[in-house]
C-alpha atoms as a PDB file:
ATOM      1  CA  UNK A   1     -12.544  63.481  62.421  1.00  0.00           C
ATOM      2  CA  UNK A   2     -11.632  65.635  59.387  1.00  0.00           C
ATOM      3  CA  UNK A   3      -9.516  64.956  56.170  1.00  0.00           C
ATOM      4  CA  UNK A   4      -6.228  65.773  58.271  1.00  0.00           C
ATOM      5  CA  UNK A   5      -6.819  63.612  61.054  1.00  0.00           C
ATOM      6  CA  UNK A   6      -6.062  60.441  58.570  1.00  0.00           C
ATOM      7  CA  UNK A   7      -2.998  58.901  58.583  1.00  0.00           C
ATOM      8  CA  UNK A   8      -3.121  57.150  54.931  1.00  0.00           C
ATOM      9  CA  UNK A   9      -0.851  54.410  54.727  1.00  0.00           C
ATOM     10  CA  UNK A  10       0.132  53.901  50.862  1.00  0.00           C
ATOM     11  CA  UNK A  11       0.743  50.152  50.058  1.00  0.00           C
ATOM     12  CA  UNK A  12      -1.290  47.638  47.747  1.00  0.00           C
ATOM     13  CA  UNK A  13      -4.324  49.115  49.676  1.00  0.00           C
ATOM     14  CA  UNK A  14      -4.828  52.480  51.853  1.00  0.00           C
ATOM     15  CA  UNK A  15      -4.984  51.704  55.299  1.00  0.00           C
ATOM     16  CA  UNK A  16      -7.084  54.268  57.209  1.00  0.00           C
ATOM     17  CA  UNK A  17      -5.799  54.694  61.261  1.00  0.00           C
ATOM     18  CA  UNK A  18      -5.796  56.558  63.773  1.00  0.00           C
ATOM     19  CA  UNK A  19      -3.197  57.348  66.019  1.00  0.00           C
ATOM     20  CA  UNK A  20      -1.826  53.738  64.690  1.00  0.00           C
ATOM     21  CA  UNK A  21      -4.902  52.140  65.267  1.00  0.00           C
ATOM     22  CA  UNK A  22      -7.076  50.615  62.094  1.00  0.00           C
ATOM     23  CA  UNK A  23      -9.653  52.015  61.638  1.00  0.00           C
ATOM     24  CA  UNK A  24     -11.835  49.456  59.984  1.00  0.00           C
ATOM     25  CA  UNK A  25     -12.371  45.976  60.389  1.00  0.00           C
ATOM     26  CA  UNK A  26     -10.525  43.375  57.975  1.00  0.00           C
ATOM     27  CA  UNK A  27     -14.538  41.745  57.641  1.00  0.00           C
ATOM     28  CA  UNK A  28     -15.750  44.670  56.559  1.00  0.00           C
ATOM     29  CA  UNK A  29     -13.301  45.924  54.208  1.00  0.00           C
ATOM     30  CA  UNK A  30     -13.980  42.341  52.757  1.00  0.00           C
ATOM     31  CA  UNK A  31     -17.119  42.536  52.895  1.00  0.00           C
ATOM     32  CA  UNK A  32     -17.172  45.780  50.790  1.00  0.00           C
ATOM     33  CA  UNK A  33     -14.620  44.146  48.225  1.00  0.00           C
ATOM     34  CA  UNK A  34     -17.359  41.670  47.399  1.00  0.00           C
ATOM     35  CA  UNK A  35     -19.987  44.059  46.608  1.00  0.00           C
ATOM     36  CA  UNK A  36     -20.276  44.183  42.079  1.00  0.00           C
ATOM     37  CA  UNK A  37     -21.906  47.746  43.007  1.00  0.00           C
ATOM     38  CA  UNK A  38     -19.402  50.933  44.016  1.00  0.00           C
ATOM     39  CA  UNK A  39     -19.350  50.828  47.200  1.00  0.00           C
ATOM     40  CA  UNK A  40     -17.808  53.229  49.992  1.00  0.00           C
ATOM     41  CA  UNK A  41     -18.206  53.128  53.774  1.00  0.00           C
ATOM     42  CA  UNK A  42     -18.307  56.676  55.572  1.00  0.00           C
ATOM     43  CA  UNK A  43     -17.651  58.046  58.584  1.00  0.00           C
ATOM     44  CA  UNK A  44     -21.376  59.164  59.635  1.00  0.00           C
ATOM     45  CA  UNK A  45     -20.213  62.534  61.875  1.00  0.00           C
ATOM     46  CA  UNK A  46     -18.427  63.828  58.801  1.00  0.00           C
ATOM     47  CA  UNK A  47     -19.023  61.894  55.297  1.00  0.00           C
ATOM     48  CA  UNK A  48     -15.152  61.207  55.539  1.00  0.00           C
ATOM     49  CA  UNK A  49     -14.963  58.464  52.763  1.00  0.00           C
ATOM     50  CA  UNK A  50     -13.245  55.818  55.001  1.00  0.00           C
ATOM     51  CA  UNK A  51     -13.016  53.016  52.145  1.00  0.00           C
ATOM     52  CA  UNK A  52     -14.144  51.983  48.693  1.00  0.00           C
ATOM     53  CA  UNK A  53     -14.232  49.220  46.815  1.00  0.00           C
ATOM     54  CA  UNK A  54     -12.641  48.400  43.473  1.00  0.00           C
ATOM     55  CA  UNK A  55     -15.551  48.452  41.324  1.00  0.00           C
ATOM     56  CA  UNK A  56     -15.840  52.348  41.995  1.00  0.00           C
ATOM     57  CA  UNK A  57     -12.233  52.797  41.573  1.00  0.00           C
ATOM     58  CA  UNK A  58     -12.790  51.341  38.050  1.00  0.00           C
ATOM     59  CA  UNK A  59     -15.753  52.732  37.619  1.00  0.00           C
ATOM     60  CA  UNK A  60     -15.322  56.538  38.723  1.00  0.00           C
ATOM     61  CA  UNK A  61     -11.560  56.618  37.204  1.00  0.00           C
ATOM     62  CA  UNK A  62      -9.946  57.248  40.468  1.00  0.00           C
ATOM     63  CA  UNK A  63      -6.940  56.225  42.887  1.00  0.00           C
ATOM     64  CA  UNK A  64      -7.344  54.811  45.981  1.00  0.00           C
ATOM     65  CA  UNK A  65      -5.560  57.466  47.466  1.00  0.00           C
ATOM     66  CA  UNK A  66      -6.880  60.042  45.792  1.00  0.00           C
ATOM     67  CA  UNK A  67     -10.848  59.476  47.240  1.00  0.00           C
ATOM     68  CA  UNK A  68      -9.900  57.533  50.820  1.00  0.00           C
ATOM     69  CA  UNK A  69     -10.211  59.963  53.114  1.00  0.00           C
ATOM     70  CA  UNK A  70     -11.683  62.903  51.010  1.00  0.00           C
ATOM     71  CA  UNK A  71     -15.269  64.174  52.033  1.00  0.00           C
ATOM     72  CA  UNK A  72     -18.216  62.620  50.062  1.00  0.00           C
ATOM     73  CA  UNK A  73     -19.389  65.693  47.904  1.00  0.00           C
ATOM     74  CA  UNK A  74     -16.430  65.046  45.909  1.00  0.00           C
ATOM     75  CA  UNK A  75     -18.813  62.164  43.927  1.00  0.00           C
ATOM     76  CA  UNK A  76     -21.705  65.348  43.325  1.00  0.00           C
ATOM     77  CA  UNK A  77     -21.806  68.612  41.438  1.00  0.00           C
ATOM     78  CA  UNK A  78     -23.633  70.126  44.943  1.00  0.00           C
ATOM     79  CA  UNK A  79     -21.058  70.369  47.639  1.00  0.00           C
ATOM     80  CA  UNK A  80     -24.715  70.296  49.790  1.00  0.00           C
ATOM     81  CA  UNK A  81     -26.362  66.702  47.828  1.00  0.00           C
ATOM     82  CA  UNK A  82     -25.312  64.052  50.128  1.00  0.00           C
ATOM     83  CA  UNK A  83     -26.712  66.150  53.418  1.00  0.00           C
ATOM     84  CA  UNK A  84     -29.710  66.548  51.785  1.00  0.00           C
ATOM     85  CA  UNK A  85     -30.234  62.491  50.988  1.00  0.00           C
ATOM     86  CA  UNK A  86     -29.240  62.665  54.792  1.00  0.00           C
ATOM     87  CA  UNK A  87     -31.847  64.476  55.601  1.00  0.00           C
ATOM     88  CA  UNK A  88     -34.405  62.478  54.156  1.00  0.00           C
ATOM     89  CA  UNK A  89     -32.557  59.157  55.263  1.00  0.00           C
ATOM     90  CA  UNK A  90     -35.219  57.367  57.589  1.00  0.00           C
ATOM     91  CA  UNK A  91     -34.667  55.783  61.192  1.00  0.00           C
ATOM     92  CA  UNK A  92     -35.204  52.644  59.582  1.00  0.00           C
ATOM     93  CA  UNK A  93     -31.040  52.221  58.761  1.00  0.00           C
ATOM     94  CA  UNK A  94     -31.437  52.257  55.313  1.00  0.00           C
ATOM     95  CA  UNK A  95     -32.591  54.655  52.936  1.00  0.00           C
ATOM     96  CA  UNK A  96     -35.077  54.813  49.948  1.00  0.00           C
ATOM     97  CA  UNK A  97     -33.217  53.545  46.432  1.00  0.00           C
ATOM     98  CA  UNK A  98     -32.888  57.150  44.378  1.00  0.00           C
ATOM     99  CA  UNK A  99     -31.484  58.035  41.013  1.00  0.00           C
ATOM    100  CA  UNK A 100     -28.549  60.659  40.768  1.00  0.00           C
ATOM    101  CA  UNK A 101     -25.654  61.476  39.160  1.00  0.00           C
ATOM    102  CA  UNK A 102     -22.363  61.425  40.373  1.00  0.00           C
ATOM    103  CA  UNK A 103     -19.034  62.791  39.291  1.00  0.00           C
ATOM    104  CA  UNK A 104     -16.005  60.698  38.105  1.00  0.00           C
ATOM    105  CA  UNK A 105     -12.800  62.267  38.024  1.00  0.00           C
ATOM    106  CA  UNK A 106     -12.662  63.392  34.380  1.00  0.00           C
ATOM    107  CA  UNK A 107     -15.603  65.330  35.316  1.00  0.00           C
ATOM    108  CA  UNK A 108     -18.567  63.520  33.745  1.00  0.00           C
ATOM    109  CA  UNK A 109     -21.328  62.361  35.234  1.00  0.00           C
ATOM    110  CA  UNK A 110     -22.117  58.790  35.354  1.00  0.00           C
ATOM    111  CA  UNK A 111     -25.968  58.020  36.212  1.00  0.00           C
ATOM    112  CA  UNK A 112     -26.518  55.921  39.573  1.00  0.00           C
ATOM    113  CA  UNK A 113     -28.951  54.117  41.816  1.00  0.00           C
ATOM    114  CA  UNK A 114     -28.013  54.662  45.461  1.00  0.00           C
ATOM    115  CA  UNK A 115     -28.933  54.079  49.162  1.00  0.00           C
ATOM    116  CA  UNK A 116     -27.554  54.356  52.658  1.00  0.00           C
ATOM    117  CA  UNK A 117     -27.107  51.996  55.576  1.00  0.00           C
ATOM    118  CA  UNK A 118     -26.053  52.464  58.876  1.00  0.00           C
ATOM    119  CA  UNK A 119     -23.814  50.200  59.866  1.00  0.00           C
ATOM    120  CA  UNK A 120     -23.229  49.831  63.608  1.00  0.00           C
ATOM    121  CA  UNK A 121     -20.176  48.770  65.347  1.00  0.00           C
ATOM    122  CA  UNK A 122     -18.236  50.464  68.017  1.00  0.00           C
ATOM    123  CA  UNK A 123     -18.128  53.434  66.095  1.00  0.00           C
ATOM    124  CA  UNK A 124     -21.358  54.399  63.493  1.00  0.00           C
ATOM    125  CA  UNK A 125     -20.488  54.289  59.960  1.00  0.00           C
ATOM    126  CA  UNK A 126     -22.394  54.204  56.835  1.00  0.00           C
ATOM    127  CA  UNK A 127     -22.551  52.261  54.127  1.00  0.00           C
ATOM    128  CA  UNK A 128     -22.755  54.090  50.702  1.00  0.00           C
ATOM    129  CA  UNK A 129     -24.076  52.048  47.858  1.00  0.00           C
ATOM    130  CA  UNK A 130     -24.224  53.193  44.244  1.00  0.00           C
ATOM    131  CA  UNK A 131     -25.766  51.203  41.235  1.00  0.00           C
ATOM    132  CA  UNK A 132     -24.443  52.061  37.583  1.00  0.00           C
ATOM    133  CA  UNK A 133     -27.349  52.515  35.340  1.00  0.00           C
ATOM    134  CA  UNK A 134     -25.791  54.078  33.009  1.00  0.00           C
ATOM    135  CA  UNK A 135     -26.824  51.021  30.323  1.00  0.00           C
ATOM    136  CA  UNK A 136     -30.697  50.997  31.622  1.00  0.00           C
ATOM    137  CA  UNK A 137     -30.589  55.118  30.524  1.00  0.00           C
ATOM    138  CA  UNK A 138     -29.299  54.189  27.164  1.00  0.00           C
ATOM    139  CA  UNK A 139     -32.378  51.735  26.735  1.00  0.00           C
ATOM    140  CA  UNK A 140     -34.639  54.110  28.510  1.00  0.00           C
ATOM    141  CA  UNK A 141     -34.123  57.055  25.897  1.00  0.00           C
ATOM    142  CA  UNK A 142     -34.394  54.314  23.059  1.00  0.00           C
ATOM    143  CA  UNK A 143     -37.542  52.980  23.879  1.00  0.00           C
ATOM    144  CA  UNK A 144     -38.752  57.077  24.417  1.00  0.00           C
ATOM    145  CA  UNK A 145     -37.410  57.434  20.209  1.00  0.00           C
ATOM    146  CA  UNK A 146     -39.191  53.923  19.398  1.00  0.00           C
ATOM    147  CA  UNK A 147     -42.304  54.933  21.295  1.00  0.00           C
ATOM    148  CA  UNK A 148     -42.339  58.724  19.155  1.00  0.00           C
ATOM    149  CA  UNK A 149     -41.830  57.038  16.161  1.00  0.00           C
ATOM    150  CA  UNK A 150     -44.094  54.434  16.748  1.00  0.00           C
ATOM    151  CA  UNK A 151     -47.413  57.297  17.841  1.00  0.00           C
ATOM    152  CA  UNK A 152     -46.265  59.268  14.289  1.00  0.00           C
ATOM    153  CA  UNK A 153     -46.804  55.891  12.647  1.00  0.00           C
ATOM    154  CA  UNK A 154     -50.218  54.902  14.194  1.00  0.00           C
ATOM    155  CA  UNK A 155     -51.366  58.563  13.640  1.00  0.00           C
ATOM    156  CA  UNK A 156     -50.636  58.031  10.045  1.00  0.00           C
ATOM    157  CA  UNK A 157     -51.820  54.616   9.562  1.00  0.00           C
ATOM    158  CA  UNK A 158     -55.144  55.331  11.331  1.00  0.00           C
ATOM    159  CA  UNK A 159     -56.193  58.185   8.548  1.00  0.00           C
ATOM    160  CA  UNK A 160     -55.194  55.661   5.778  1.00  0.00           C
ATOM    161  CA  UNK A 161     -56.554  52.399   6.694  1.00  0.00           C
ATOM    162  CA  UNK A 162     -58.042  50.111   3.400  1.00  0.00           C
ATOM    163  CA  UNK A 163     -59.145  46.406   2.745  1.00  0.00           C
ATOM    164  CA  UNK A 164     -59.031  44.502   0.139  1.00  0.00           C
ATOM    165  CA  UNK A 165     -59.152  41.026  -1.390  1.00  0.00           C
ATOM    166  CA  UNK A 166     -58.434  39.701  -5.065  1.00  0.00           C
ATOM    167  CA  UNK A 167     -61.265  37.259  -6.195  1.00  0.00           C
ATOM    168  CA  UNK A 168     -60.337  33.909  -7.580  1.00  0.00           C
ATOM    169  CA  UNK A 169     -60.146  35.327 -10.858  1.00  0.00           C
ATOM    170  CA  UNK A 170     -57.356  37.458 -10.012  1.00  0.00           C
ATOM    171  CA  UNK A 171     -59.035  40.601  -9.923  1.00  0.00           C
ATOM    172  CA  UNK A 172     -58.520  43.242  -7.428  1.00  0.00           C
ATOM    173  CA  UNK A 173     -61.545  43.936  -4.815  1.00  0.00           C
ATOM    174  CA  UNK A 174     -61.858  46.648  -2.218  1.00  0.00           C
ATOM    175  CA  UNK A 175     -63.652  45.421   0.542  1.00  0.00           C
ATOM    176  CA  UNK A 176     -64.240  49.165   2.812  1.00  0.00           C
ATOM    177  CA  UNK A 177     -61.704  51.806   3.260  1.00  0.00           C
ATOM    178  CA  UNK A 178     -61.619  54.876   5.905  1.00  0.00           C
ATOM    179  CA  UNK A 179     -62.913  57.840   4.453  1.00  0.00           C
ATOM    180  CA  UNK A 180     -59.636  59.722   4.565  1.00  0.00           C
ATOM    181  CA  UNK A 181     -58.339  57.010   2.631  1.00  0.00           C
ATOM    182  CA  UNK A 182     -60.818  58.080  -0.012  1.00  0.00           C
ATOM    183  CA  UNK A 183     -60.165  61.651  -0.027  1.00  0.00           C
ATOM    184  CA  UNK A 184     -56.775  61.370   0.353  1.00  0.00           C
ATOM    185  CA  UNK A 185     -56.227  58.526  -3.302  1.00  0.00           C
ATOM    186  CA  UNK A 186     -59.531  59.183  -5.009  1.00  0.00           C
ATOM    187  CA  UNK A 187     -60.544  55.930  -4.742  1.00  0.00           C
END
């Protein structure tokens, strides 16, 4: 099956068939719409995107009838990224969870979690699952600033480090001090 074989239907929803036939199950296709991930399921002999759900039309800025039926390395900026994860996928049915980036349809690149599944019925598809994390990155790189700002501020603190108390008659009393402390005020 190839992108012309498809006979896309365009009502509320695209309708994938062959020769007149569905080509998914309703169960499935409902099953997919309940996933709060982006979600597609593939055609396994040729990465055909068969169906999505609407969380990645939302979230990758696309039509349904502009991804249905439109080979998977549409979603990457290597035409050869999704046979490699394929390559790696295990015979265990589902793959390892891996970070990527995929393409939305202005072009940028929206950072993802995402695994495979084999799903099998009378005909092998694959289940493509793909986690925004987009949020987590922003946090990440935050805490990477905080945690650089943080070592300059221990660095600095370390060479200046000084204890003192004032006695009860109000006077001030140095208790120890670092040496670079010291050097550094005179004291």
């Amino acid at each position: 099956m190839n992108e012309q074989d498809l006979n896309i239907d365009q009502n509320e929803s695209v309708n994938l068939k062959i020769n007149g036939i569905p080509l998914l199950d309703d169960s499935l296709i409902a099953m997919l719409s309940a996933l709060n991930d982006i979600a597609f399921i593939l055609d396994s002999e040729t990465n055909i995107i068969l169906e999505c759900n609407n969380k990645t039309l939302k979230s990758l800025g696309y039509q349904k009838n502009e991804i249905i039926g439109k080979h998977v390395s549409i979603l990457h900026f290597t035409d050869n990224y999704f046979e490699e994860l394929l390559s790696t996928f295990s015979n265990s049915n589902i793959s390892e969870l891996k970070e990527a980036y995929i393409q939305k349809i202005n072009g940028d690149f929206l950072p993802v979690e995402h695994y495979l599944s084999i799903i099998n019925l009378d005909k092998k598809l694959i289940l493509y699952v793909l986690k925004d994390i987009s949020k987590r990155k922003i946090v990440e790189k935050a805490l990477i600033e905080s945690e650089k700002r943080y070592k300059k501020i221990s660095e600095l603190s370390v060479d200046s480090a000084l204890s003192s108390i004032i006695a009860p008659d109000g006077t001030y009393k140095r208790e120890w001090a670092i040496d670079n402390f010291i050097k550094k005020l005179g004291y």
